[in-house]
PDB file of N, CA and C in Angstrom:
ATOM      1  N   UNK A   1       4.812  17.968  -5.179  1.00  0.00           N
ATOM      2  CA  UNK A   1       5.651  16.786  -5.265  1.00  0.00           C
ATOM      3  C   UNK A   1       6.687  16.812  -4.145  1.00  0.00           C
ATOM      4  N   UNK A   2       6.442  15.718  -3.764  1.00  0.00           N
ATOM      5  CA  UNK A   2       7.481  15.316  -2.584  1.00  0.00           C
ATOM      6  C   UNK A   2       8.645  14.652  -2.762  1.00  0.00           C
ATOM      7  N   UNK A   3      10.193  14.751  -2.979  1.00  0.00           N
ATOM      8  CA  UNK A   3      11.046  14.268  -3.293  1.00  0.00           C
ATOM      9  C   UNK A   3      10.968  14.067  -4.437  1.00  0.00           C
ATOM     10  N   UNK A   4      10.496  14.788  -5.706  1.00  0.00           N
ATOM     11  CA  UNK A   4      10.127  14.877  -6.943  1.00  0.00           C
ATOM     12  C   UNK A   4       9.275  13.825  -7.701  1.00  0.00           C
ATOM     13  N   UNK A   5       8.724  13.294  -6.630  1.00  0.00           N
ATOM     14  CA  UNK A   5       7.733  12.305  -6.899  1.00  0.00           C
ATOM     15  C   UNK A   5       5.857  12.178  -7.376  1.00  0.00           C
ATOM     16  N   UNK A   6       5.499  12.514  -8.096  1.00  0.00           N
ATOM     17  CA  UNK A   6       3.873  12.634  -8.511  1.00  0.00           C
ATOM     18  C   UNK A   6       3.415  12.129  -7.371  1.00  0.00           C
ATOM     19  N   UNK A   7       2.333  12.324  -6.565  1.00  0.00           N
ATOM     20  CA  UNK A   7       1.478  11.774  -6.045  1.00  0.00           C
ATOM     21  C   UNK A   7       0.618  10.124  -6.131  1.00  0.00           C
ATOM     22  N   UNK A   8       0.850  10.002  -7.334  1.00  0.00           N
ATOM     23  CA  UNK A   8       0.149   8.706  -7.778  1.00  0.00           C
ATOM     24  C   UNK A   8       0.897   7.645  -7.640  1.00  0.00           C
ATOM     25  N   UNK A   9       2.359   8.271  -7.628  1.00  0.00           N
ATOM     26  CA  UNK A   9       3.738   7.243  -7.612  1.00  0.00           C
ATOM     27  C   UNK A   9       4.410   7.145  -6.211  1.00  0.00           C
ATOM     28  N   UNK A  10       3.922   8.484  -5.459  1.00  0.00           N
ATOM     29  CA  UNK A  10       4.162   8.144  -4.249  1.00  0.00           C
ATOM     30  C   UNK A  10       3.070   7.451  -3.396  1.00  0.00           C
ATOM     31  N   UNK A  11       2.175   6.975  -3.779  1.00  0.00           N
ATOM     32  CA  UNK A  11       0.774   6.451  -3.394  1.00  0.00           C
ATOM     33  C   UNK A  11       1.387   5.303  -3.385  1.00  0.00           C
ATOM     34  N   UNK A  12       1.339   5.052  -4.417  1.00  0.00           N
ATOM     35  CA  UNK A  12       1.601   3.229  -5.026  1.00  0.00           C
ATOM     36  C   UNK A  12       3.375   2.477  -4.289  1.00  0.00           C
ATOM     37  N   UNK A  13       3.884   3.623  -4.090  1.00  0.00           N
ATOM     38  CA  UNK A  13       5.046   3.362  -3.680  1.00  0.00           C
ATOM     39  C   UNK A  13       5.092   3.429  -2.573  1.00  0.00           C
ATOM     40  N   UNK A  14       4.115   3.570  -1.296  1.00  0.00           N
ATOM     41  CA  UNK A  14       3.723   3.932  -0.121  1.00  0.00           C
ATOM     42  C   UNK A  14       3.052   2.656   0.321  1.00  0.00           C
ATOM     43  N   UNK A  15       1.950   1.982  -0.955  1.00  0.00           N
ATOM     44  CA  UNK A  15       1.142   0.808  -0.343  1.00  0.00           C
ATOM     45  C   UNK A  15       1.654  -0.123  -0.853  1.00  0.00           C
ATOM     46  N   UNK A  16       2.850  -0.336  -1.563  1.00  0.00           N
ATOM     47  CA  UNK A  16       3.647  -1.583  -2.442  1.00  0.00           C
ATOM     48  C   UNK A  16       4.761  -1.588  -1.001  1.00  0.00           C
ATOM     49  N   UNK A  17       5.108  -0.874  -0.255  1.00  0.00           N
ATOM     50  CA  UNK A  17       6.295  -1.007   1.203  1.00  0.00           C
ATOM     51  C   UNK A  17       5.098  -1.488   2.092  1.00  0.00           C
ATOM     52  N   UNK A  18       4.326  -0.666   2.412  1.00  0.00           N
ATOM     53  CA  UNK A  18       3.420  -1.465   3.196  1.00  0.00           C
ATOM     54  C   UNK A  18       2.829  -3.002   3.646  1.00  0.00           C
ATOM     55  N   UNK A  19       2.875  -3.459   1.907  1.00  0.00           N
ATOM     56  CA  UNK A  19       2.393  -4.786   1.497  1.00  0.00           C
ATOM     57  C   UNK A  19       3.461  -5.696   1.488  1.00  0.00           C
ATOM     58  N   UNK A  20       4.517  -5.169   1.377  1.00  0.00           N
ATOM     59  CA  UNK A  20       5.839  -5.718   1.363  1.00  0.00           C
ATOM     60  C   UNK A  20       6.155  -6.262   2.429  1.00  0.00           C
ATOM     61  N   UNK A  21       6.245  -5.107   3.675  1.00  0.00           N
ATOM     62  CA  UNK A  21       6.352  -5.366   5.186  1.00  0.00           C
ATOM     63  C   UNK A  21       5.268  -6.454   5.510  1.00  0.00           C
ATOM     64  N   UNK A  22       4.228  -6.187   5.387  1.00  0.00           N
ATOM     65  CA  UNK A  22       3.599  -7.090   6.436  1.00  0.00           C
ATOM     66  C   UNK A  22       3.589  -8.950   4.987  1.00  0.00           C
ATOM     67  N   UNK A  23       4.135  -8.511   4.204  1.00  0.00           N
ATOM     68  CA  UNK A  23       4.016 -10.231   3.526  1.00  0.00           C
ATOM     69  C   UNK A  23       4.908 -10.403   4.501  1.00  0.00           C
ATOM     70  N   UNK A  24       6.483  -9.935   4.678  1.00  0.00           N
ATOM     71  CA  UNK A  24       7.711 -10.127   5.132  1.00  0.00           C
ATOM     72  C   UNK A  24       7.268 -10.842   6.424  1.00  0.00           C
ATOM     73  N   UNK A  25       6.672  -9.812   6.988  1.00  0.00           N
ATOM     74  CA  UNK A  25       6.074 -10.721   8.722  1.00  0.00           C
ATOM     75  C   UNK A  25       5.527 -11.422   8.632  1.00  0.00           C
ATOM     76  N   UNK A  26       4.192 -11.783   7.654  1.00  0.00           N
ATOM     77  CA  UNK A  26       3.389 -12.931   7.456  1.00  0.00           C
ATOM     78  C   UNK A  26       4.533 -14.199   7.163  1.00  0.00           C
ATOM     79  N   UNK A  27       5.243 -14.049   6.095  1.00  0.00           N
ATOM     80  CA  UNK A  27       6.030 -15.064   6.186  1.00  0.00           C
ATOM     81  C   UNK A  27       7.093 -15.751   6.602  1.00  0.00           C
ATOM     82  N   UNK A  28       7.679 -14.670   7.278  1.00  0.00           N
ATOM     83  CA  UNK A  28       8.651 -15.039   8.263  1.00  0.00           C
ATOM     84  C   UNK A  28       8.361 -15.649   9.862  1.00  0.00           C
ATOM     85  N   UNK A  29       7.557 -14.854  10.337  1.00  0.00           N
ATOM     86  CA  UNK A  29       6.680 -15.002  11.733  1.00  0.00           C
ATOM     87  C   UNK A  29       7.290 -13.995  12.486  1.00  0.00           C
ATOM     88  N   UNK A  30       8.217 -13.230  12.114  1.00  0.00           N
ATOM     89  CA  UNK A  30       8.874 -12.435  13.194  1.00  0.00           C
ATOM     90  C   UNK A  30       7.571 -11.067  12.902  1.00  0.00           C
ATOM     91  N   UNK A  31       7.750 -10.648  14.355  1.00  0.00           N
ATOM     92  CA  UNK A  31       7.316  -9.329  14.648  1.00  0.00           C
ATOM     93  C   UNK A  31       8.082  -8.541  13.989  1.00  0.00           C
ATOM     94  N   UNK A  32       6.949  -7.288  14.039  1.00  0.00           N
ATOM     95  CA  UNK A  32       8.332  -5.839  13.614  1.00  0.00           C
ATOM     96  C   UNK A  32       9.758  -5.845  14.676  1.00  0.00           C
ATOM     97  N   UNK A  33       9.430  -6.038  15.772  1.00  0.00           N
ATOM     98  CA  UNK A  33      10.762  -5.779  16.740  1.00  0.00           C
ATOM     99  C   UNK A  33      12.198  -6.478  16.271  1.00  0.00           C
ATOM    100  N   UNK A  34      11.437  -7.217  15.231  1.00  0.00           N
ATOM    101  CA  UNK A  34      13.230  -8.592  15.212  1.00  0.00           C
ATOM    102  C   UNK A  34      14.091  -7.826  14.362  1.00  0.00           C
ATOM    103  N   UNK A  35      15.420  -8.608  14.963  1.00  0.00           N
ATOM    104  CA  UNK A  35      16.635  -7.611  14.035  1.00  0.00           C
ATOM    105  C   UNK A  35      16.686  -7.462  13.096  1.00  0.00           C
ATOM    106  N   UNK A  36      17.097  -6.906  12.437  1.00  0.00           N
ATOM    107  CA  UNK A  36      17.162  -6.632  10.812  1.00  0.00           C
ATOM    108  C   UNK A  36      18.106  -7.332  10.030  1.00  0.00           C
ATOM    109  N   UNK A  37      19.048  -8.326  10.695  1.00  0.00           N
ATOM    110  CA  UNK A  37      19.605  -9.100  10.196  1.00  0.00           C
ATOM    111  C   UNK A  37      20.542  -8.249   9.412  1.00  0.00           C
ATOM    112  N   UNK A  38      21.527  -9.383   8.460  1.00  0.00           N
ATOM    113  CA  UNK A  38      23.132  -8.375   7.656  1.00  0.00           C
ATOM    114  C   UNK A  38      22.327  -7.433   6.592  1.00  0.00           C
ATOM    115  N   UNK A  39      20.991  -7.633   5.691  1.00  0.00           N
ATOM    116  CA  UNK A  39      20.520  -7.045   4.788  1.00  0.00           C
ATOM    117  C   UNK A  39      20.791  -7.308   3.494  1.00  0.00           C
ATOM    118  N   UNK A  40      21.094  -8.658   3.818  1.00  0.00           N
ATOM    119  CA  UNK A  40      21.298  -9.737   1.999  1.00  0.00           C
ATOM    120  C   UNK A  40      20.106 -10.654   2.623  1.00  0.00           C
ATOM    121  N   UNK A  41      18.947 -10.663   2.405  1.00  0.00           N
ATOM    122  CA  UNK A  41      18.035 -11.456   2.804  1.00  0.00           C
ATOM    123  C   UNK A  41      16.877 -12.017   1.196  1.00  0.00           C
ATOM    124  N   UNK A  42      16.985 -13.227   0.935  1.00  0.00           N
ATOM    125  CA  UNK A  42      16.782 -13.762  -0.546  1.00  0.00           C
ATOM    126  C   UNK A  42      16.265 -12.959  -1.371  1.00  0.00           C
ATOM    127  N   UNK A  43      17.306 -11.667  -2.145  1.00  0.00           N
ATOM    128  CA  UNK A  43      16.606 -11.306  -3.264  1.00  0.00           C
ATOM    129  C   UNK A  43      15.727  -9.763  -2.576  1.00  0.00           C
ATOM    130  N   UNK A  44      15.919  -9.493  -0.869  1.00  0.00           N
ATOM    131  CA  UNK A  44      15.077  -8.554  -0.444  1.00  0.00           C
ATOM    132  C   UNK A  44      15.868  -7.625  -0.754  1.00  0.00           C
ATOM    133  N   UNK A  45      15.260  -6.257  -0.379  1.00  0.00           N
ATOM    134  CA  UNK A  45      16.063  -4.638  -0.328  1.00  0.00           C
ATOM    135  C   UNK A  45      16.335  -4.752   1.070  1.00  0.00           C
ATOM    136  N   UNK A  46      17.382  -4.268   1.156  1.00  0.00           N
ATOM    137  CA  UNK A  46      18.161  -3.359   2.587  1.00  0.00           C
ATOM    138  C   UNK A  46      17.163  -3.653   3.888  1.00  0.00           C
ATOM    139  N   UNK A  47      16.850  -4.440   4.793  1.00  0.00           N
ATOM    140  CA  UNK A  47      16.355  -4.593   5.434  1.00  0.00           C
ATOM    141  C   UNK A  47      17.326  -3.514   6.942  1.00  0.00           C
ATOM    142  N   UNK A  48      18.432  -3.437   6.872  1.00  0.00           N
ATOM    143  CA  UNK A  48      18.734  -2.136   7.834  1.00  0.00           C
ATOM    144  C   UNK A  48      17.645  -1.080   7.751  1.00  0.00           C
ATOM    145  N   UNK A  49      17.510  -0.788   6.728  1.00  0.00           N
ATOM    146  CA  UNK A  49      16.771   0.679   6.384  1.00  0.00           C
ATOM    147  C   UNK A  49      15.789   1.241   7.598  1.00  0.00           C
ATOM    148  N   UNK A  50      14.975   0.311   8.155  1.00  0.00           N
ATOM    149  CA  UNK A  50      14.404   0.785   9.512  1.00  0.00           C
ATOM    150  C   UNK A  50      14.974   1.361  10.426  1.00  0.00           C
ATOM    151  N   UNK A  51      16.311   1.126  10.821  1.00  0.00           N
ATOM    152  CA  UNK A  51      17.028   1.383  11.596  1.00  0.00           C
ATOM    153  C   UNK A  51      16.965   3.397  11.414  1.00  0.00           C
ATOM    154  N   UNK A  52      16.863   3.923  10.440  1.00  0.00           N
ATOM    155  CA  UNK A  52      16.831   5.643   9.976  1.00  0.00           C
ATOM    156  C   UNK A  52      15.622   5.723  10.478  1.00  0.00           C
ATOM    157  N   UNK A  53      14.501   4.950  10.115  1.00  0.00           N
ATOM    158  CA  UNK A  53      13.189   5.641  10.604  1.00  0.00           C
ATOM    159  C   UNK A  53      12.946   5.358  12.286  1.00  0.00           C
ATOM    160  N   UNK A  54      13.381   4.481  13.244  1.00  0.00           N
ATOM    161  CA  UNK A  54      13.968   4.511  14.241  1.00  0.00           C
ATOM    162  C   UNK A  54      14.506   5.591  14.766  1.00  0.00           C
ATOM    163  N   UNK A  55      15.644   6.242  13.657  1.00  0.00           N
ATOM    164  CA  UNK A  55      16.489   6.877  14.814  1.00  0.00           C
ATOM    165  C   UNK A  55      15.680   8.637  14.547  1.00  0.00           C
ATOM    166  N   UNK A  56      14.701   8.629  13.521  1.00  0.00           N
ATOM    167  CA  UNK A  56      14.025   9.629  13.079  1.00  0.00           C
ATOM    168  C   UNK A  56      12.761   9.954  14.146  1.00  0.00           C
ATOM    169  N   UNK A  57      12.748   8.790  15.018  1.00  0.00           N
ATOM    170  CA  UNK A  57      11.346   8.889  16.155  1.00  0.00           C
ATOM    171  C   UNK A  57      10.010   8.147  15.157  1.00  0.00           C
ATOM    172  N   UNK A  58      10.016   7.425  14.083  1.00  0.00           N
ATOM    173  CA  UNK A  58       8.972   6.963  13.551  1.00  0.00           C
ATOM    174  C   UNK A  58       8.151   5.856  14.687  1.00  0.00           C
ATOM    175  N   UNK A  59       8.976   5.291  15.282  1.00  0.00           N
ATOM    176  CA  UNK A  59       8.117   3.922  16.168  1.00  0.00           C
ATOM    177  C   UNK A  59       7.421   5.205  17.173  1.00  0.00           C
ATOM    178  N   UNK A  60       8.091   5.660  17.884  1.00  0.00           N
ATOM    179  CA  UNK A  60       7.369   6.494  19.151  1.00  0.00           C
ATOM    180  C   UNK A  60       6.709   7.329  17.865  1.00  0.00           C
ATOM    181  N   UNK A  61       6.367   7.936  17.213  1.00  0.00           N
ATOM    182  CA  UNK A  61       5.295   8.687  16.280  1.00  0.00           C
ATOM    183  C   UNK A  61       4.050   7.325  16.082  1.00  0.00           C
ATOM    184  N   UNK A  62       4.684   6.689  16.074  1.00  0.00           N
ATOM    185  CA  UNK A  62       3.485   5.285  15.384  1.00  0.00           C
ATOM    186  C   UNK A  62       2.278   4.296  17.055  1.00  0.00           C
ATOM    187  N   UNK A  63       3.630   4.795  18.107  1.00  0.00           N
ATOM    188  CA  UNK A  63       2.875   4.115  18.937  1.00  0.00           C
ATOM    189  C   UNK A  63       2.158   5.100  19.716  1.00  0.00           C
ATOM    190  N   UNK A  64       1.986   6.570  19.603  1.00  0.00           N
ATOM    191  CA  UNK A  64       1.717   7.736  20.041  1.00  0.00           C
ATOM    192  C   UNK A  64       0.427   7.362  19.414  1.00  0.00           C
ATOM    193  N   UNK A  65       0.363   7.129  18.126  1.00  0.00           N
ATOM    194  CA  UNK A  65      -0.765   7.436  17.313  1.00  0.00           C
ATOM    195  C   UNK A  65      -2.116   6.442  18.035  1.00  0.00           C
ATOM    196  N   UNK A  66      -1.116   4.886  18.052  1.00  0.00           N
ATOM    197  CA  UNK A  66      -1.784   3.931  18.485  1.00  0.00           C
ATOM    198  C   UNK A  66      -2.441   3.917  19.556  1.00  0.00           C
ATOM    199  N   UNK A  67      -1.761   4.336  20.898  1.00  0.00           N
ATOM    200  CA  UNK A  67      -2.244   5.088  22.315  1.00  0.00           C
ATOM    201  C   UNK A  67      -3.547   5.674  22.244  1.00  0.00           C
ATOM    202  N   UNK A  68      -3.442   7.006  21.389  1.00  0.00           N
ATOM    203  CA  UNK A  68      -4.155   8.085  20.946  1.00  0.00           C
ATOM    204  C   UNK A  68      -5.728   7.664  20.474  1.00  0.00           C
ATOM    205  N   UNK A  69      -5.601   6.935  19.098  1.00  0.00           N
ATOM    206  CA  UNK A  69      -6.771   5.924  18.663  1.00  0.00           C
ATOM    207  C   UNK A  69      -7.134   5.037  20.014  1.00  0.00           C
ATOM    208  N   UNK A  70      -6.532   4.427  20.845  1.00  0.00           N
ATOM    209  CA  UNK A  70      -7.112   3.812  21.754  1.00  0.00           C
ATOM    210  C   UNK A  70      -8.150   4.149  22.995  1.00  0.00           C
ATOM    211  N   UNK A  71      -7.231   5.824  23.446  1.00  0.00           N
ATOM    212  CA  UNK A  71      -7.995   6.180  24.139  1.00  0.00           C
ATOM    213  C   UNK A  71      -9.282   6.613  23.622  1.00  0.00           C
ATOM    214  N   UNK A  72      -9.085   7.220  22.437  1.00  0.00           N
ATOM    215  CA  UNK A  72     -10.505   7.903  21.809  1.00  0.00           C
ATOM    216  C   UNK A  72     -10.945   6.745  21.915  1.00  0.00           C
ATOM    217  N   UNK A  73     -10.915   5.459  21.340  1.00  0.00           N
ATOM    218  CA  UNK A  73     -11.839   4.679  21.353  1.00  0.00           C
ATOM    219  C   UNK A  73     -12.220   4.321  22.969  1.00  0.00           C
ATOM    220  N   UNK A  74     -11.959   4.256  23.485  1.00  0.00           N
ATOM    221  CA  UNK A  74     -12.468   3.945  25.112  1.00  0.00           C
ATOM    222  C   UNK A  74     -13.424   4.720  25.468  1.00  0.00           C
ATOM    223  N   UNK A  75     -12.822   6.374  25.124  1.00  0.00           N
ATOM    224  CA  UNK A  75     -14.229   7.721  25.568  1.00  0.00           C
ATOM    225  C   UNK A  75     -15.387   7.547  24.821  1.00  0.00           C
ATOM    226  N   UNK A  76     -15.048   6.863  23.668  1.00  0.00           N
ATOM    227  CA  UNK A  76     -16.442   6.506  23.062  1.00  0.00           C
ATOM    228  C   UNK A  76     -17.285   5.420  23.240  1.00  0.00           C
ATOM    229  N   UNK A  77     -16.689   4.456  24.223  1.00  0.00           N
ATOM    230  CA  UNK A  77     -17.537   3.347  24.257  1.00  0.00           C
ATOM    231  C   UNK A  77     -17.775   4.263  25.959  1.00  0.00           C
ATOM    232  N   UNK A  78     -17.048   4.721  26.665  1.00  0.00           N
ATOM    233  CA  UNK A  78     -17.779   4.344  27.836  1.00  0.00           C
ATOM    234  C   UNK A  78     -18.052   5.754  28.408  1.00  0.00           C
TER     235      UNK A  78
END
């Protein structure tokens, strides 16, 4: 257990943020890049909160990954 959390609850609580984020972009139209605004947004949670995984290196971890998958995919097509 991670942060005293079961596995099943950190699962569900992993793909319920996930689903969250991208409704948020679906319905807003903003990209991930847009500000995070004051963080009273109708009824949402803390929309700052990115700002920690930011300063934690999560985007450069995420676009490393993305790079990474890309090139593999290139050595494999060509």
């Amino acid at each position: 257990m991670l942060a005293g959390l079961p596995r099943d609850v950190s699962t569900t609580l992993t793909n319920q943020t996930l689903l969250g984020a991208a409704r948020l972009l679906t319905e807003t139209g903003d990209g991930p890049e847009a500000p995070e605004g004051d963080g009273h947004v109708a009824g949402r949670h803390d929309r700052g909160r990115p700002r920690a995984l930011e300063q934690a290196g999560m985007r450069a971890a995420f676009l490393d990954a993305v790079m990474a998958a890309t090139e593999r995919s290139k050595a494999r097509v060509g």
